[in-house]
PDB file of N, CA and C in Angstrom:
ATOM      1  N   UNK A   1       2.270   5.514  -0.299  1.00  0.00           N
ATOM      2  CA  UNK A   1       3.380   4.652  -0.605  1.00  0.00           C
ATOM      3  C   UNK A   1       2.895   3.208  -0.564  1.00  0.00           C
ATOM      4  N   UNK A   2       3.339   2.404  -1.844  1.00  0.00           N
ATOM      5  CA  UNK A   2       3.296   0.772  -1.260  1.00  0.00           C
ATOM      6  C   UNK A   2       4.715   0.173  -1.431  1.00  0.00           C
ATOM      7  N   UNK A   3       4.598  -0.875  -0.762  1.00  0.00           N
ATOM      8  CA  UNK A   3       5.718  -1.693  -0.298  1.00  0.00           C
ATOM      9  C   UNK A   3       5.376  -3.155  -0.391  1.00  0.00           C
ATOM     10  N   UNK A   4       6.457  -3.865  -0.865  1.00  0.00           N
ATOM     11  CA  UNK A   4       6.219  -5.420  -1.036  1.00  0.00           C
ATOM     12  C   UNK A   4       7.213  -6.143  -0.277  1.00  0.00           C
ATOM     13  N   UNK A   5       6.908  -7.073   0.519  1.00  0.00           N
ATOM     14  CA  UNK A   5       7.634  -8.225   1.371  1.00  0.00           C
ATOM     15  C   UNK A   5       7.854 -10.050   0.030  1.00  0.00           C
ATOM     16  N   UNK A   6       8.544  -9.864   0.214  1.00  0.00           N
ATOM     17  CA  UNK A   6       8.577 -11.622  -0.459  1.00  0.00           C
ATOM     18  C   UNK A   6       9.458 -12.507   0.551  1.00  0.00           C
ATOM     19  N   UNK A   7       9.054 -13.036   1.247  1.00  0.00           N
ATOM     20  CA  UNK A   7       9.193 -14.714   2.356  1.00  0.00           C
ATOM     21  C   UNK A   7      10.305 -14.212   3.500  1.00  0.00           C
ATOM     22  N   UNK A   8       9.859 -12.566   4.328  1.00  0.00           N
ATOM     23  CA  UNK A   8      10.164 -12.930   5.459  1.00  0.00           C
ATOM     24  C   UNK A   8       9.022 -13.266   6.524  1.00  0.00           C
ATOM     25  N   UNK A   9       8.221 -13.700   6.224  1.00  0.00           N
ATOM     26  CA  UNK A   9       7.570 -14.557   7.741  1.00  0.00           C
ATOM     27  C   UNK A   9       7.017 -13.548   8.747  1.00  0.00           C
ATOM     28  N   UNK A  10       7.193 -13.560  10.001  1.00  0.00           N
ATOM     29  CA  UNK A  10       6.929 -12.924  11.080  1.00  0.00           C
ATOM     30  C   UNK A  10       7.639 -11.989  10.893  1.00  0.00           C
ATOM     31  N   UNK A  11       8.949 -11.509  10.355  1.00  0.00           N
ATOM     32  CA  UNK A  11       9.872 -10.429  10.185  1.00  0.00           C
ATOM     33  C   UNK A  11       8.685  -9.572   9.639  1.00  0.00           C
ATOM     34  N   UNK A  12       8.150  -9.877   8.491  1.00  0.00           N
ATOM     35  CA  UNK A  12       7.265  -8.719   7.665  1.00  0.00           C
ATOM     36  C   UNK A  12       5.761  -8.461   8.471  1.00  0.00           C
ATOM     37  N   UNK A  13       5.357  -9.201   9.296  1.00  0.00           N
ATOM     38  CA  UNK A  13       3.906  -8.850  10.381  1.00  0.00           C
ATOM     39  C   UNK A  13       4.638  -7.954  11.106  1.00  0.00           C
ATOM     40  N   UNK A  14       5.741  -8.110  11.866  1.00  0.00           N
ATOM     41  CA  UNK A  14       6.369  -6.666  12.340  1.00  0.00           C
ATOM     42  C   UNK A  14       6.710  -5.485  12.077  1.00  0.00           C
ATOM     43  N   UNK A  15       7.531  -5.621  10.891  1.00  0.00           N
ATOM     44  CA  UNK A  15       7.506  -4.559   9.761  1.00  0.00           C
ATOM     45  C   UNK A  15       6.601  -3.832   9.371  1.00  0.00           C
ATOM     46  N   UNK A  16       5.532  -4.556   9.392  1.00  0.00           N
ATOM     47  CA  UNK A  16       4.535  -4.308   8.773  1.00  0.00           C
ATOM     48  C   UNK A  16       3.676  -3.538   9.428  1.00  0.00           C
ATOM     49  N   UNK A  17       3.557  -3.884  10.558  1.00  0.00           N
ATOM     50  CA  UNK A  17       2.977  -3.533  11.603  1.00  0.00           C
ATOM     51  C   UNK A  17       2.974  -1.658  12.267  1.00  0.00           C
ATOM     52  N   UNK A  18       4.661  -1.404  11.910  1.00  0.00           N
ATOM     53  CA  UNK A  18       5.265  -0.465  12.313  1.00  0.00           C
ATOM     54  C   UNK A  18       5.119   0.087  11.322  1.00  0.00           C
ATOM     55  N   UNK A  19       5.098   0.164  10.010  1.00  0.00           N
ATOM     56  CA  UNK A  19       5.412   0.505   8.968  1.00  0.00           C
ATOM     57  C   UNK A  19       3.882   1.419   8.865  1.00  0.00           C
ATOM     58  N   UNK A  20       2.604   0.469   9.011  1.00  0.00           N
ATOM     59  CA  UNK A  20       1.343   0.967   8.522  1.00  0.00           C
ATOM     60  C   UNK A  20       1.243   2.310   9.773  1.00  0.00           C
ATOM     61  N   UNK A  21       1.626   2.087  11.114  1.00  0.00           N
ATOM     62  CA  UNK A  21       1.680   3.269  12.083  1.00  0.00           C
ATOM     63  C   UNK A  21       2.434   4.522  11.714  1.00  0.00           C
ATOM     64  N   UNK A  22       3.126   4.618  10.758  1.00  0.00           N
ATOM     65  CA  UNK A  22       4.533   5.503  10.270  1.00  0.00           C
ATOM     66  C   UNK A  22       3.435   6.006   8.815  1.00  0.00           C
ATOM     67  N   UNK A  23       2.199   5.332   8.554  1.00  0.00           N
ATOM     68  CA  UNK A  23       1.686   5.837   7.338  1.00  0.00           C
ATOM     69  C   UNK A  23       1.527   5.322   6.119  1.00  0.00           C
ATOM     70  N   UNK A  24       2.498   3.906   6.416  1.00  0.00           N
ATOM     71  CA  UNK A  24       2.534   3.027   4.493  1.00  0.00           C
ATOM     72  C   UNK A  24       0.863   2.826   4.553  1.00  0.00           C
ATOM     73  N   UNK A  25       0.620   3.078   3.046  1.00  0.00           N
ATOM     74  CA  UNK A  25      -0.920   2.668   2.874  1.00  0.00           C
ATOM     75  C   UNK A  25      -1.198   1.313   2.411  1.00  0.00           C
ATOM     76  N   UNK A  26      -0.126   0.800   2.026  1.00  0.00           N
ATOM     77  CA  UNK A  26      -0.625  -0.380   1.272  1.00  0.00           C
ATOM     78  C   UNK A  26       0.562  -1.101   1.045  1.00  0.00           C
ATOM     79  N   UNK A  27       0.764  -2.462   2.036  1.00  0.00           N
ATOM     80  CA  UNK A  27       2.108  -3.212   2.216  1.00  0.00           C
ATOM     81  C   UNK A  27       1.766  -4.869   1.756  1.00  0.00           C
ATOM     82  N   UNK A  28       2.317  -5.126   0.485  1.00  0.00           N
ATOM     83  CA  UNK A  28       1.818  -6.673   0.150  1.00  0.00           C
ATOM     84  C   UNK A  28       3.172  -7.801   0.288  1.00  0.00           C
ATOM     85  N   UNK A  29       2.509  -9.386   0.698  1.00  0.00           N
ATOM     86  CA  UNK A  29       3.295  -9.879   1.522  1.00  0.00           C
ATOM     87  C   UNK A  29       2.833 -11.283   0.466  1.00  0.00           C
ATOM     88  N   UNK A  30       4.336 -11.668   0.349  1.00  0.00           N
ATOM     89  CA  UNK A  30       3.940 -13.296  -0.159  1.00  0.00           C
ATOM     90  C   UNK A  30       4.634 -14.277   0.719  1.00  0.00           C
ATOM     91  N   UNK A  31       4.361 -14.934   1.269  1.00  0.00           N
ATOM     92  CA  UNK A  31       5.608 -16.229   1.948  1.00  0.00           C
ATOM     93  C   UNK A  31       5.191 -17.445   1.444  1.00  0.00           C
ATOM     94  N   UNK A  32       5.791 -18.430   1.463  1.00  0.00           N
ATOM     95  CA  UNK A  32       5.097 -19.759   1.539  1.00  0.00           C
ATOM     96  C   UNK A  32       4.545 -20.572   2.374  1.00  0.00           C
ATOM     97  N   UNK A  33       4.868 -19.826   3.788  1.00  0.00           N
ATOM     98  CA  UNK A  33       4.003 -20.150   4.930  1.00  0.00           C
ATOM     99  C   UNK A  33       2.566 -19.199   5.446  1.00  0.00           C
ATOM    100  N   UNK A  34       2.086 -19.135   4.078  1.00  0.00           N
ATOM    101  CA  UNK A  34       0.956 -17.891   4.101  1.00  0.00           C
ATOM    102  C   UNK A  34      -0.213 -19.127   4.280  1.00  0.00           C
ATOM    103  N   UNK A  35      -0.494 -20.030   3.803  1.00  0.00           N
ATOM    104  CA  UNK A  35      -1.738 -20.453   3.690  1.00  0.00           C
ATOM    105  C   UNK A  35      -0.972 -22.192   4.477  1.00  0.00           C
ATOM    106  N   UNK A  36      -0.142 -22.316   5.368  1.00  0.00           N
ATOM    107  CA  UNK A  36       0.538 -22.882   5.974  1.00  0.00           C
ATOM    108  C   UNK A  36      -0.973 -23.397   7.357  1.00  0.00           C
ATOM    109  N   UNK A  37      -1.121 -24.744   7.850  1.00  0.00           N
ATOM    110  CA  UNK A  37      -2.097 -24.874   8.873  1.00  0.00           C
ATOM    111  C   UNK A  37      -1.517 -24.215  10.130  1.00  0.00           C
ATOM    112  N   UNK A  38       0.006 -24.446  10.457  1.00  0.00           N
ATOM    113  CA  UNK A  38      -0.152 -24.368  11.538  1.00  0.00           C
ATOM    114  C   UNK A  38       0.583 -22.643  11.668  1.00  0.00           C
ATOM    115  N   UNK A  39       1.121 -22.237  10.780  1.00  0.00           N
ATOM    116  CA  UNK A  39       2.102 -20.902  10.807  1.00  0.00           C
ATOM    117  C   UNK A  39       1.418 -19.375  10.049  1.00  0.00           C
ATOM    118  N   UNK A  40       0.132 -19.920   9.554  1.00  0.00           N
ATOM    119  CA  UNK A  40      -0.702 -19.004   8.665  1.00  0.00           C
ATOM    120  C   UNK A  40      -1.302 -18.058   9.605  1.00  0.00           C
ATOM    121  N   UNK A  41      -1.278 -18.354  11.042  1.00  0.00           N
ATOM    122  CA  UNK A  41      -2.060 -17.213  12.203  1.00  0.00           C
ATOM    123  C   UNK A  41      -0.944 -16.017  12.525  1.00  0.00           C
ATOM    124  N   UNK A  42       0.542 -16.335  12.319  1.00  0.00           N
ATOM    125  CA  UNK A  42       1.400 -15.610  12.471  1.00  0.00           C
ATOM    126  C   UNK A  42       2.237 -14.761  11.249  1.00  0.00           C
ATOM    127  N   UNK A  43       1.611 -15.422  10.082  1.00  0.00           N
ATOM    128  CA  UNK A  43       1.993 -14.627   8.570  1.00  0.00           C
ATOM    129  C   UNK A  43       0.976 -14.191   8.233  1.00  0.00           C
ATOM    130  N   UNK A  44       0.332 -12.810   8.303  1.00  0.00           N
ATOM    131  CA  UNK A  44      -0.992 -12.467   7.455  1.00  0.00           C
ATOM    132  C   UNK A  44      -0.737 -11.008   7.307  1.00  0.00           C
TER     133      UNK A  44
END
């Protein structure tokens, strides 16, 4: 299964997180705080 996130933030590293343990193979994520200096360690 894949799955796409568009600009929830830390919501989707959680999601995401749980999601890949449950089996998703492949979960893609866009935010605008992706390549952000100070918020980019917590969106990836």
């Amino acid at each position: 299964m894949r799955l796409g996130f568009i600009g929830f933030g830390e919501v989707t590293f959680e999601l995401s997180t749980s999601l890949r343990q449950e089996g998703v193979e492949m979960i893609f994520i866009r935010d605008v705080m992706l390549n952000h200096p100070t918020f980019d360690c917590i969106v990836y």
